[in-house]
PDB file of N, CA and C in Angstrom:
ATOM      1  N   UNK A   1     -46.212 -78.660  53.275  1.00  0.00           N
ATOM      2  CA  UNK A   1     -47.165 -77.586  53.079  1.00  0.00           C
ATOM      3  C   UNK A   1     -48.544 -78.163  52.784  1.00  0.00           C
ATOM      4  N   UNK A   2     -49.305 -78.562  53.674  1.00  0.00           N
ATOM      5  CA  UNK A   2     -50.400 -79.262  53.417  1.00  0.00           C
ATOM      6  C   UNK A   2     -51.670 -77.937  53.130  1.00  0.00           C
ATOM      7  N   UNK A   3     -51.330 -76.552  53.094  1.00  0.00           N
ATOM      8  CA  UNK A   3     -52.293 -75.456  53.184  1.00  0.00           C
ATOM      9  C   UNK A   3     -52.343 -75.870  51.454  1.00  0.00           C
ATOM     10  N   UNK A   4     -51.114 -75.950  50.725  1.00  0.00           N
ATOM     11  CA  UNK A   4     -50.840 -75.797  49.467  1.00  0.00           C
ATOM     12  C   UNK A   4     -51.900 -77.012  48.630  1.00  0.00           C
ATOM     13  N   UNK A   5     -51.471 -78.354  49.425  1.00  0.00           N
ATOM     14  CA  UNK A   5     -52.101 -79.749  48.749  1.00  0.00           C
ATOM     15  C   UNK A   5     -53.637 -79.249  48.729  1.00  0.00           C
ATOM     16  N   UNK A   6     -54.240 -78.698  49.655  1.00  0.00           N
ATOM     17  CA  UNK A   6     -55.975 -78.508  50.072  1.00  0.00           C
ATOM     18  C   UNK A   6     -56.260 -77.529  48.693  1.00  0.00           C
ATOM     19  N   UNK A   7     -57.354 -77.228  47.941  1.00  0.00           N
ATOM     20  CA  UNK A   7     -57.418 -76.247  47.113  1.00  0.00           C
ATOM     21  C   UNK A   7     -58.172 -75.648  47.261  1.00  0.00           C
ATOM     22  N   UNK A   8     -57.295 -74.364  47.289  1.00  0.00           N
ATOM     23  CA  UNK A   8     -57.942 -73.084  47.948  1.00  0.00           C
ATOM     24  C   UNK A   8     -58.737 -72.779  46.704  1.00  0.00           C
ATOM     25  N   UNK A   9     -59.764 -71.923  47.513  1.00  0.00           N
ATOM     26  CA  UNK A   9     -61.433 -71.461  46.538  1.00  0.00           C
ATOM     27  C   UNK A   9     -60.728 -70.177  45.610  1.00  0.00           C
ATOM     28  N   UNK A  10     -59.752 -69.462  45.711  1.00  0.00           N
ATOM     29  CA  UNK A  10     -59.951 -68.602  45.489  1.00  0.00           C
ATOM     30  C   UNK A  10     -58.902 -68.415  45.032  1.00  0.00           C
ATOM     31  N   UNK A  11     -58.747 -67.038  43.678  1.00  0.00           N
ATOM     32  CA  UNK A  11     -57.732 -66.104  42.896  1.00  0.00           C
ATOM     33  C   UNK A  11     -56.665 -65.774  44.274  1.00  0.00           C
ATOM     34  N   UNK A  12     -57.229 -64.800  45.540  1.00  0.00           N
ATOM     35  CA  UNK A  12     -56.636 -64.420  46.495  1.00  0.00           C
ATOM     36  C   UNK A  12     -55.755 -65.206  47.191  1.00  0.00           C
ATOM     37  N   UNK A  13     -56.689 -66.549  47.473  1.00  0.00           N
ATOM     38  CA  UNK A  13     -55.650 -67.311  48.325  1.00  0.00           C
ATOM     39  C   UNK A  13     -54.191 -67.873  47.616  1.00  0.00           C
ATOM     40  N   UNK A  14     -54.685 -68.291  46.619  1.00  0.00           N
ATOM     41  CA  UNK A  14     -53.211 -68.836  45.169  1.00  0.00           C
ATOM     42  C   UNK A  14     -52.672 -67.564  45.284  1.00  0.00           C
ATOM     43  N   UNK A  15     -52.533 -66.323  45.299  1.00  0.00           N
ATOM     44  CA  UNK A  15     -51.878 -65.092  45.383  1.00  0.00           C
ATOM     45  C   UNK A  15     -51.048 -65.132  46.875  1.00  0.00           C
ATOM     46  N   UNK A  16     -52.180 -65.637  47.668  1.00  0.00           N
ATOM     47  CA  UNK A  16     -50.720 -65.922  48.904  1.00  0.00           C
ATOM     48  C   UNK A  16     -50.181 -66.555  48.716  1.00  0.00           C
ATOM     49  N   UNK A  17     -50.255 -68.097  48.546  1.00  0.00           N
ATOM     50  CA  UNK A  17     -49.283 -68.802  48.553  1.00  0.00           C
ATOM     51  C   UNK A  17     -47.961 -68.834  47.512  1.00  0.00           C
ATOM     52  N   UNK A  18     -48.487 -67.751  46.442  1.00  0.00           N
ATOM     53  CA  UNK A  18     -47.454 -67.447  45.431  1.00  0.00           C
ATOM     54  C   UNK A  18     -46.281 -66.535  46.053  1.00  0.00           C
ATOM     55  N   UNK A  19     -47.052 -65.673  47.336  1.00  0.00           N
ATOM     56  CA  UNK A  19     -45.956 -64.784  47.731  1.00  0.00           C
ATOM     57  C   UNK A  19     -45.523 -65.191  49.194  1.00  0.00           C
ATOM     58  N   UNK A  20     -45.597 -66.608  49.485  1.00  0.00           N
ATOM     59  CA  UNK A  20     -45.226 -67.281  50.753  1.00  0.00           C
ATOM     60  C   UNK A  20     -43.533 -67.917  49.935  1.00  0.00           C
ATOM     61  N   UNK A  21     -44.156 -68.507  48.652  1.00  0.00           N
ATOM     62  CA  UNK A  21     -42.980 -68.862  47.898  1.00  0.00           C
ATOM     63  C   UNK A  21     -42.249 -68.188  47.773  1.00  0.00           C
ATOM     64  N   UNK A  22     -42.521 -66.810  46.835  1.00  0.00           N
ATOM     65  CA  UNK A  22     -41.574 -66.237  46.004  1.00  0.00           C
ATOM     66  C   UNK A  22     -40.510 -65.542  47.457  1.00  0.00           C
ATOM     67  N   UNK A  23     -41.178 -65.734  48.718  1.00  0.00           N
ATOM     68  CA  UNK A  23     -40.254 -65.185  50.223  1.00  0.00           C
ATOM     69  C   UNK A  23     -39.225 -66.123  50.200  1.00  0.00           C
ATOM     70  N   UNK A  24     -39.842 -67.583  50.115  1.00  0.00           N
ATOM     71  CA  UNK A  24     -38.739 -68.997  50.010  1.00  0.00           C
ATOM     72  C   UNK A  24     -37.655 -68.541  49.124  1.00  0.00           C
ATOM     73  N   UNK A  25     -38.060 -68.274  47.919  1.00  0.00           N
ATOM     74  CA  UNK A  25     -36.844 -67.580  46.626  1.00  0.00           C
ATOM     75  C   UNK A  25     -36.261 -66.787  47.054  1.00  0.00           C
ATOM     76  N   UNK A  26     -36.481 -65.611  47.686  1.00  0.00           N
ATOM     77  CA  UNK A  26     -35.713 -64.750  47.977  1.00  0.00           C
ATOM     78  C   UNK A  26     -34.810 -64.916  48.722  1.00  0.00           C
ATOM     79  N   UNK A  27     -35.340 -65.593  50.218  1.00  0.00           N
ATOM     80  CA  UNK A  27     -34.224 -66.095  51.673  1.00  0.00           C
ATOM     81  C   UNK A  27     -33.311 -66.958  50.797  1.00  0.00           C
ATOM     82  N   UNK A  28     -33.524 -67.501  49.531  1.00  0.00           N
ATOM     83  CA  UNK A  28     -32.284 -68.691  49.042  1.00  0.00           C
ATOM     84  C   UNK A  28     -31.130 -67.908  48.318  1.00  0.00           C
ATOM     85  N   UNK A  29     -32.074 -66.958  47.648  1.00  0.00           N
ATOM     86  CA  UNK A  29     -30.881 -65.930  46.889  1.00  0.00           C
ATOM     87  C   UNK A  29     -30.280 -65.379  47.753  1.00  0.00           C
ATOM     88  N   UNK A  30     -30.756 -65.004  49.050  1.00  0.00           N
ATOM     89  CA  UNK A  30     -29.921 -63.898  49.627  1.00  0.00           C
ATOM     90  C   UNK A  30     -29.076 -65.129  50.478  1.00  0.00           C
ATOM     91  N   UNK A  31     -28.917 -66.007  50.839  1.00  0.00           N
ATOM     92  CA  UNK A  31     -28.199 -67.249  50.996  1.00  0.00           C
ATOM     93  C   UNK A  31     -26.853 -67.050  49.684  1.00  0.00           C
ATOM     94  N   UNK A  32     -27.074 -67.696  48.681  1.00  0.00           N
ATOM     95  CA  UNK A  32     -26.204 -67.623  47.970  1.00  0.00           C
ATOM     96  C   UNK A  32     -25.488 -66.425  47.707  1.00  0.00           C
ATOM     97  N   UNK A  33     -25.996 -65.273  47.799  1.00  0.00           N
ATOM     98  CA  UNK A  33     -25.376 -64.024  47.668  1.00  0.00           C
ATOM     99  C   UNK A  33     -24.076 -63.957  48.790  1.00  0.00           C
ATOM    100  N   UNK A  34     -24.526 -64.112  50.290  1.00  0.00           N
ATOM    101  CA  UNK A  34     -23.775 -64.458  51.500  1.00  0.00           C
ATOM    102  C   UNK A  34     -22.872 -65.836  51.623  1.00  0.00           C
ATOM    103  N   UNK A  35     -23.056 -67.038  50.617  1.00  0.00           N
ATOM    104  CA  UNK A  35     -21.988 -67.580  51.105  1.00  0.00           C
ATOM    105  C   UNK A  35     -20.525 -67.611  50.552  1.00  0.00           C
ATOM    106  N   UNK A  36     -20.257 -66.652  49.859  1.00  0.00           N
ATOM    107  CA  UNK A  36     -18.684 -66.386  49.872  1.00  0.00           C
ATOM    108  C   UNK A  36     -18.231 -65.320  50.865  1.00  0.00           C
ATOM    109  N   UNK A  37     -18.828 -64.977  51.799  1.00  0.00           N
ATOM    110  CA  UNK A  37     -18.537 -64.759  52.773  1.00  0.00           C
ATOM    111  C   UNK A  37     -18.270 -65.551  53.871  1.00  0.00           C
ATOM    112  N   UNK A  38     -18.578 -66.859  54.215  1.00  0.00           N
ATOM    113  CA  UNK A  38     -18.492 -67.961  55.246  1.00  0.00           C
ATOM    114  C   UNK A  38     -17.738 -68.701  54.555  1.00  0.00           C
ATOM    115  N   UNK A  39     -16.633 -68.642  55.723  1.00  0.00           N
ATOM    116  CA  UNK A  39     -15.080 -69.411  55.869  1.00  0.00           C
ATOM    117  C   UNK A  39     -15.290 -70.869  55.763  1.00  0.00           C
ATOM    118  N   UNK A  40     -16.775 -71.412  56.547  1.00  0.00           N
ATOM    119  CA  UNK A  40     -16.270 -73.081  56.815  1.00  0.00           C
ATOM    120  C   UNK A  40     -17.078 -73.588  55.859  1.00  0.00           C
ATOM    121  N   UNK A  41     -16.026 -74.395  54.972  1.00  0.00           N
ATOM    122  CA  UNK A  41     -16.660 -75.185  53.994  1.00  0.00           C
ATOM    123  C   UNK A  41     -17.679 -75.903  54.113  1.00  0.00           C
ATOM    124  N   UNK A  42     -17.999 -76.887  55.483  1.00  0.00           N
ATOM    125  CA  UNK A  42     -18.966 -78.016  56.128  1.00  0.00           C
ATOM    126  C   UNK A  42     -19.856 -76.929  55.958  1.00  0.00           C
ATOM    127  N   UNK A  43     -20.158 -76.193  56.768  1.00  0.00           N
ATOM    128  CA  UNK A  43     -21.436 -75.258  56.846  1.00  0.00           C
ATOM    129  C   UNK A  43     -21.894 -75.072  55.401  1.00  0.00           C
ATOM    130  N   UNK A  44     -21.276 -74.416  54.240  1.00  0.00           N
ATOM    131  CA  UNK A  44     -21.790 -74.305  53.081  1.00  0.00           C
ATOM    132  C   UNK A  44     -22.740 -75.426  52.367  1.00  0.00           C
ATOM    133  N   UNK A  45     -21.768 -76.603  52.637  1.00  0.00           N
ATOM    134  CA  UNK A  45     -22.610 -77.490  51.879  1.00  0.00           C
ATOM    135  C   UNK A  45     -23.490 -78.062  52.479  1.00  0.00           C
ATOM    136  N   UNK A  46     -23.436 -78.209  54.213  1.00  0.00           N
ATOM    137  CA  UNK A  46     -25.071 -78.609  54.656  1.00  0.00           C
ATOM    138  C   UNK A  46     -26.046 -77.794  54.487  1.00  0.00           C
ATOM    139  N   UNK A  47     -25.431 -76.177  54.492  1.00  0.00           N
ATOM    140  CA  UNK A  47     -26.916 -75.267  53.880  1.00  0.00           C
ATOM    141  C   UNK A  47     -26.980 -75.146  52.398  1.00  0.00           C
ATOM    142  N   UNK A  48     -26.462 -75.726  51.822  1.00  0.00           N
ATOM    143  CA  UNK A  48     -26.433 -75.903  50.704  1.00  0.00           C
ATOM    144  C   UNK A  48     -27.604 -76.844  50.141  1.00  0.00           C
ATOM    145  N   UNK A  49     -26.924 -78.241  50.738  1.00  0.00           N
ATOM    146  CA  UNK A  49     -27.813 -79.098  50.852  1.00  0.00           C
ATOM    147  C   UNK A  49     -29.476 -79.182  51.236  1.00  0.00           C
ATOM    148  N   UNK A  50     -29.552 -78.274  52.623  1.00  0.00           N
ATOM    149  CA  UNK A  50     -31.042 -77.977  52.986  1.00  0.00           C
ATOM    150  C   UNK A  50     -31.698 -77.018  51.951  1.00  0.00           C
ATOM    151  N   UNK A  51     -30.545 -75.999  51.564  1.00  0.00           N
ATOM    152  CA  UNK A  51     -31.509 -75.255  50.133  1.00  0.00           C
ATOM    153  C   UNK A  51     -32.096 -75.807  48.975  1.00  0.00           C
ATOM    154  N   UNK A  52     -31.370 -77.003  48.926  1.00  0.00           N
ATOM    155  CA  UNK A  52     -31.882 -77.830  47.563  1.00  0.00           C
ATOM    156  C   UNK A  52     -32.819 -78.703  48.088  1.00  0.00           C
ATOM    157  N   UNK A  53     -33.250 -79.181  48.657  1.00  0.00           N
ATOM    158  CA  UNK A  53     -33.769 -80.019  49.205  1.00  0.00           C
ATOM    159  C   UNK A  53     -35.288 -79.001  49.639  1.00  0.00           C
ATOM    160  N   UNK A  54     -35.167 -77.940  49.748  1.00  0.00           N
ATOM    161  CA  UNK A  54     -36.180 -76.285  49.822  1.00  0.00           C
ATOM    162  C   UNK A  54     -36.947 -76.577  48.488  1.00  0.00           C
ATOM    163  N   UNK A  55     -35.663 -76.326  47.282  1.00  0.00           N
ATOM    164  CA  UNK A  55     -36.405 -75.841  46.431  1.00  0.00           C
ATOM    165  C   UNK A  55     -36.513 -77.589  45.457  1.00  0.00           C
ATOM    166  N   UNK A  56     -36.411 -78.405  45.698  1.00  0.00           N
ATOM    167  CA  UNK A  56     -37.188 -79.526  45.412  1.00  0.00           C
ATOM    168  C   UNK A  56     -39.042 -79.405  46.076  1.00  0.00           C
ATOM    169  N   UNK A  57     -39.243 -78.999  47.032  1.00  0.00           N
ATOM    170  CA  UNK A  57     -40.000 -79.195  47.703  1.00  0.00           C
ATOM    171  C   UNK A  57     -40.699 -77.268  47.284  1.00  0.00           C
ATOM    172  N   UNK A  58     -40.322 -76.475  46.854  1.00  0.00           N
ATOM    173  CA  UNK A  58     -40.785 -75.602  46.188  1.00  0.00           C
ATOM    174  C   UNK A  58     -41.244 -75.795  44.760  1.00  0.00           C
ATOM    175  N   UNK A  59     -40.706 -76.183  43.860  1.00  0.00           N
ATOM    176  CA  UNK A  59     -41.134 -77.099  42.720  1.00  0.00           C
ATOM    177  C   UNK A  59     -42.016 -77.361  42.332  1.00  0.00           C
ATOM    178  N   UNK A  60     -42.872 -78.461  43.506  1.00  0.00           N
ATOM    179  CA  UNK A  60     -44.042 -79.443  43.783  1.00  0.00           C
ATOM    180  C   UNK A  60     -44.722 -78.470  44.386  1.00  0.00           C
ATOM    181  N   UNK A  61     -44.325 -77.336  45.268  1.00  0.00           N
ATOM    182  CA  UNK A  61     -45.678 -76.499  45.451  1.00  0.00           C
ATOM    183  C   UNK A  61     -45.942 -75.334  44.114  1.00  0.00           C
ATOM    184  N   UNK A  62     -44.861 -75.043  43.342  1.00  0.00           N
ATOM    185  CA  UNK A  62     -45.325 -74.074  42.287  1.00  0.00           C
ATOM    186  C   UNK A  62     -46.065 -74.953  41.726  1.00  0.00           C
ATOM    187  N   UNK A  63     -45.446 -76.299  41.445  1.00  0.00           N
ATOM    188  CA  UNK A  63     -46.455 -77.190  39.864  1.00  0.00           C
ATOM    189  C   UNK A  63     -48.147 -77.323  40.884  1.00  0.00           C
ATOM    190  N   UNK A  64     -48.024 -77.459  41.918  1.00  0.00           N
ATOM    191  CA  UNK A  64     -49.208 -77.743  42.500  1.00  0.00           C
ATOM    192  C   UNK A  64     -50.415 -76.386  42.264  1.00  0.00           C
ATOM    193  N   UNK A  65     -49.573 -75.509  42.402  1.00  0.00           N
ATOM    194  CA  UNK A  65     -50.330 -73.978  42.628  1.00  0.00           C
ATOM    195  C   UNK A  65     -50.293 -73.692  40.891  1.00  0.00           C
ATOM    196  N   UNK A  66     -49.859 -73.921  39.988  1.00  0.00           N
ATOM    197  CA  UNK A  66     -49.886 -73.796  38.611  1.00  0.00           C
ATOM    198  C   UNK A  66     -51.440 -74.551  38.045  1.00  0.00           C
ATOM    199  N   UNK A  67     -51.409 -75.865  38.529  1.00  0.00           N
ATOM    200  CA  UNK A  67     -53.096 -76.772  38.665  1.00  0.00           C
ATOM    201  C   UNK A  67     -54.042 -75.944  39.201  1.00  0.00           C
ATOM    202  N   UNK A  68     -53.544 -75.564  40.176  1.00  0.00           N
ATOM    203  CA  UNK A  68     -55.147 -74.563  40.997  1.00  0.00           C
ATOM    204  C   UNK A  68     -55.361 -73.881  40.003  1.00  0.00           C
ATOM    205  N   UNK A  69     -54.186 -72.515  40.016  1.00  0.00           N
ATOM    206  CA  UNK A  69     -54.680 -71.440  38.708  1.00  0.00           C
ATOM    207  C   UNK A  69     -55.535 -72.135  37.554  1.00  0.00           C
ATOM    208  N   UNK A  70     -54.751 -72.914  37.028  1.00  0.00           N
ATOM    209  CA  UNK A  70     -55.401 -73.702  35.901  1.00  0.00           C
ATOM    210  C   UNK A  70     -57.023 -73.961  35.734  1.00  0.00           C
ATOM    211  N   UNK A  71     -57.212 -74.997  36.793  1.00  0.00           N
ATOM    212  CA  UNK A  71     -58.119 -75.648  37.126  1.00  0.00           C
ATOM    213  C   UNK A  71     -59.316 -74.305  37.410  1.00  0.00           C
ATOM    214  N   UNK A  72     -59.301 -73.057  38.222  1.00  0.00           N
ATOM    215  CA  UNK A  72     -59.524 -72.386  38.367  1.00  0.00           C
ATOM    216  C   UNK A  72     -59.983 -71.138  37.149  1.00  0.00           C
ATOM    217  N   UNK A  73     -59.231 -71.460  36.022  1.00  0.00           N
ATOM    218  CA  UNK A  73     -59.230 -70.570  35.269  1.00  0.00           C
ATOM    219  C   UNK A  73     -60.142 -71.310  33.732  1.00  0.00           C
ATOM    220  N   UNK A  74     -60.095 -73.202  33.833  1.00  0.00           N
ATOM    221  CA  UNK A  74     -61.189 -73.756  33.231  1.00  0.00           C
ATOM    222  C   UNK A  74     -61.916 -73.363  33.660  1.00  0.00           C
ATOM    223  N   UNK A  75     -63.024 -73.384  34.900  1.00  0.00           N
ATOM    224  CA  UNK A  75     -63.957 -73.346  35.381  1.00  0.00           C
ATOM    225  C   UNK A  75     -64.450 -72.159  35.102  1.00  0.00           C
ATOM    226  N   UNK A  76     -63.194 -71.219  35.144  1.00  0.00           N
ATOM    227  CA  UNK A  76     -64.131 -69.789  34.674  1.00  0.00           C
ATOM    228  C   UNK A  76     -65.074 -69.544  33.439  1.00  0.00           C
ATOM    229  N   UNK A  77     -64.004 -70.453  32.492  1.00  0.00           N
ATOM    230  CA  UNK A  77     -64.361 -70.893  30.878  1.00  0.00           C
ATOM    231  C   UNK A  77     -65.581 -71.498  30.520  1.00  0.00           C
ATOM    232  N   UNK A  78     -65.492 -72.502  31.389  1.00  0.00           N
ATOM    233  CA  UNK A  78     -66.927 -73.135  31.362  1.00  0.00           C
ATOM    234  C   UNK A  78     -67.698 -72.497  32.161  1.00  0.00           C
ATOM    235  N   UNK A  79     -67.874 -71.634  32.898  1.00  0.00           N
ATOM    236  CA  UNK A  79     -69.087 -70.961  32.682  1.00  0.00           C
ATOM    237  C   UNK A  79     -69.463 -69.939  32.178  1.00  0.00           C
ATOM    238  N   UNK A  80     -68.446 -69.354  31.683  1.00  0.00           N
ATOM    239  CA  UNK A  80     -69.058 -68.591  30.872  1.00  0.00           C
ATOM    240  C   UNK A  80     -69.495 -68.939  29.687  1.00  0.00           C
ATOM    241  N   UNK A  81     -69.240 -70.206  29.318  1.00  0.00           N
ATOM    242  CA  UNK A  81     -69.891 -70.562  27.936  1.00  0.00           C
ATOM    243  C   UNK A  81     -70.737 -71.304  28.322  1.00  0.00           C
ATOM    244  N   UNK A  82     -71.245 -71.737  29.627  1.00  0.00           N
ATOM    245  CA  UNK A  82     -72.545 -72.040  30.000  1.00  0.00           C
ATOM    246  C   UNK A  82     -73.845 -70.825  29.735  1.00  0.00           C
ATOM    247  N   UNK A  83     -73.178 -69.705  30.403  1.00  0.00           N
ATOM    248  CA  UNK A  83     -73.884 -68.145  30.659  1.00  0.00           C
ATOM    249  C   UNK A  83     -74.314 -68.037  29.082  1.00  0.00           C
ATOM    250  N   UNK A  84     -73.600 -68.257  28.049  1.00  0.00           N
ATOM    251  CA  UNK A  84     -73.768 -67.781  27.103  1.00  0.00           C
ATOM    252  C   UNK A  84     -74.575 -68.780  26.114  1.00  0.00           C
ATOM    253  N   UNK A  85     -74.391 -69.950  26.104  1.00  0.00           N
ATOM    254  CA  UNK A  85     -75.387 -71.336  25.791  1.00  0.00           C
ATOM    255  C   UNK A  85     -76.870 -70.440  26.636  1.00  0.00           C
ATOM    256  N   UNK A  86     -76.495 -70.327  27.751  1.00  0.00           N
ATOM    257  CA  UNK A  86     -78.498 -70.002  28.189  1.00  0.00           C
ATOM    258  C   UNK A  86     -78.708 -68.830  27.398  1.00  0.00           C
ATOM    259  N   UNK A  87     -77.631 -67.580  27.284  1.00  0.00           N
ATOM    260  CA  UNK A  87     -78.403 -66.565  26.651  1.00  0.00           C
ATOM    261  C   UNK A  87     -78.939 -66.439  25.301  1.00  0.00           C
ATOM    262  N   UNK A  88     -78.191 -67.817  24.460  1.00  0.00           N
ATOM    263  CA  UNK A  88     -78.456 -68.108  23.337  1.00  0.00           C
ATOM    264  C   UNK A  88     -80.022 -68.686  23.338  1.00  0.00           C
ATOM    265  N   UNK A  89     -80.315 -69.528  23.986  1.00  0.00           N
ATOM    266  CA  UNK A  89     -81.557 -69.932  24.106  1.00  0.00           C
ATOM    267  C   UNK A  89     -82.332 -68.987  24.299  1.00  0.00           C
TER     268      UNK A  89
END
């Protein structure tokens, strides 16, 4: 997910990529919900396997998108206590 590594300018864009994820979460739950329904054991555990291997790699994009917000939400901080340093003057 290299859209994720780049940092997006904006509240909006971190709002997509939060709900590009939380789609990833869902297709996994509804995975696990469905596999006691499938007979062949092999199949379970290679999609098993690719699901974990998903949400390893989901992980690193929440902690990544957790920094943006962050980072995003200093900056707000500091300026407004910039705004307010000038109005003091």
């Amino acid at each position: 997910m290299d859209k994720i590594k780049s940092k997006p300018s904006t509240v909006k864009d971190l709002n997509r990529i939060r709900g590009i994820i939380k789609s990833k979460f869902t297709n996994t739950r509804k995975f696990v919900d469905t596999c006691s329904t499938i007979d062949d054991q092999i199949k379970i555990d290679l999609s098993a396997q690719k699901k974990l291997n998903n949400f390893k790699v989901m992980k690193e994009e929440l902690e990544t998108l957790l920094n943006q917000y962050l980072d995003i939400a200093e900056d707000e901080k500091a300026s407004e206590k910039s705004d307010e340093e000038s109005l003091a003057l």
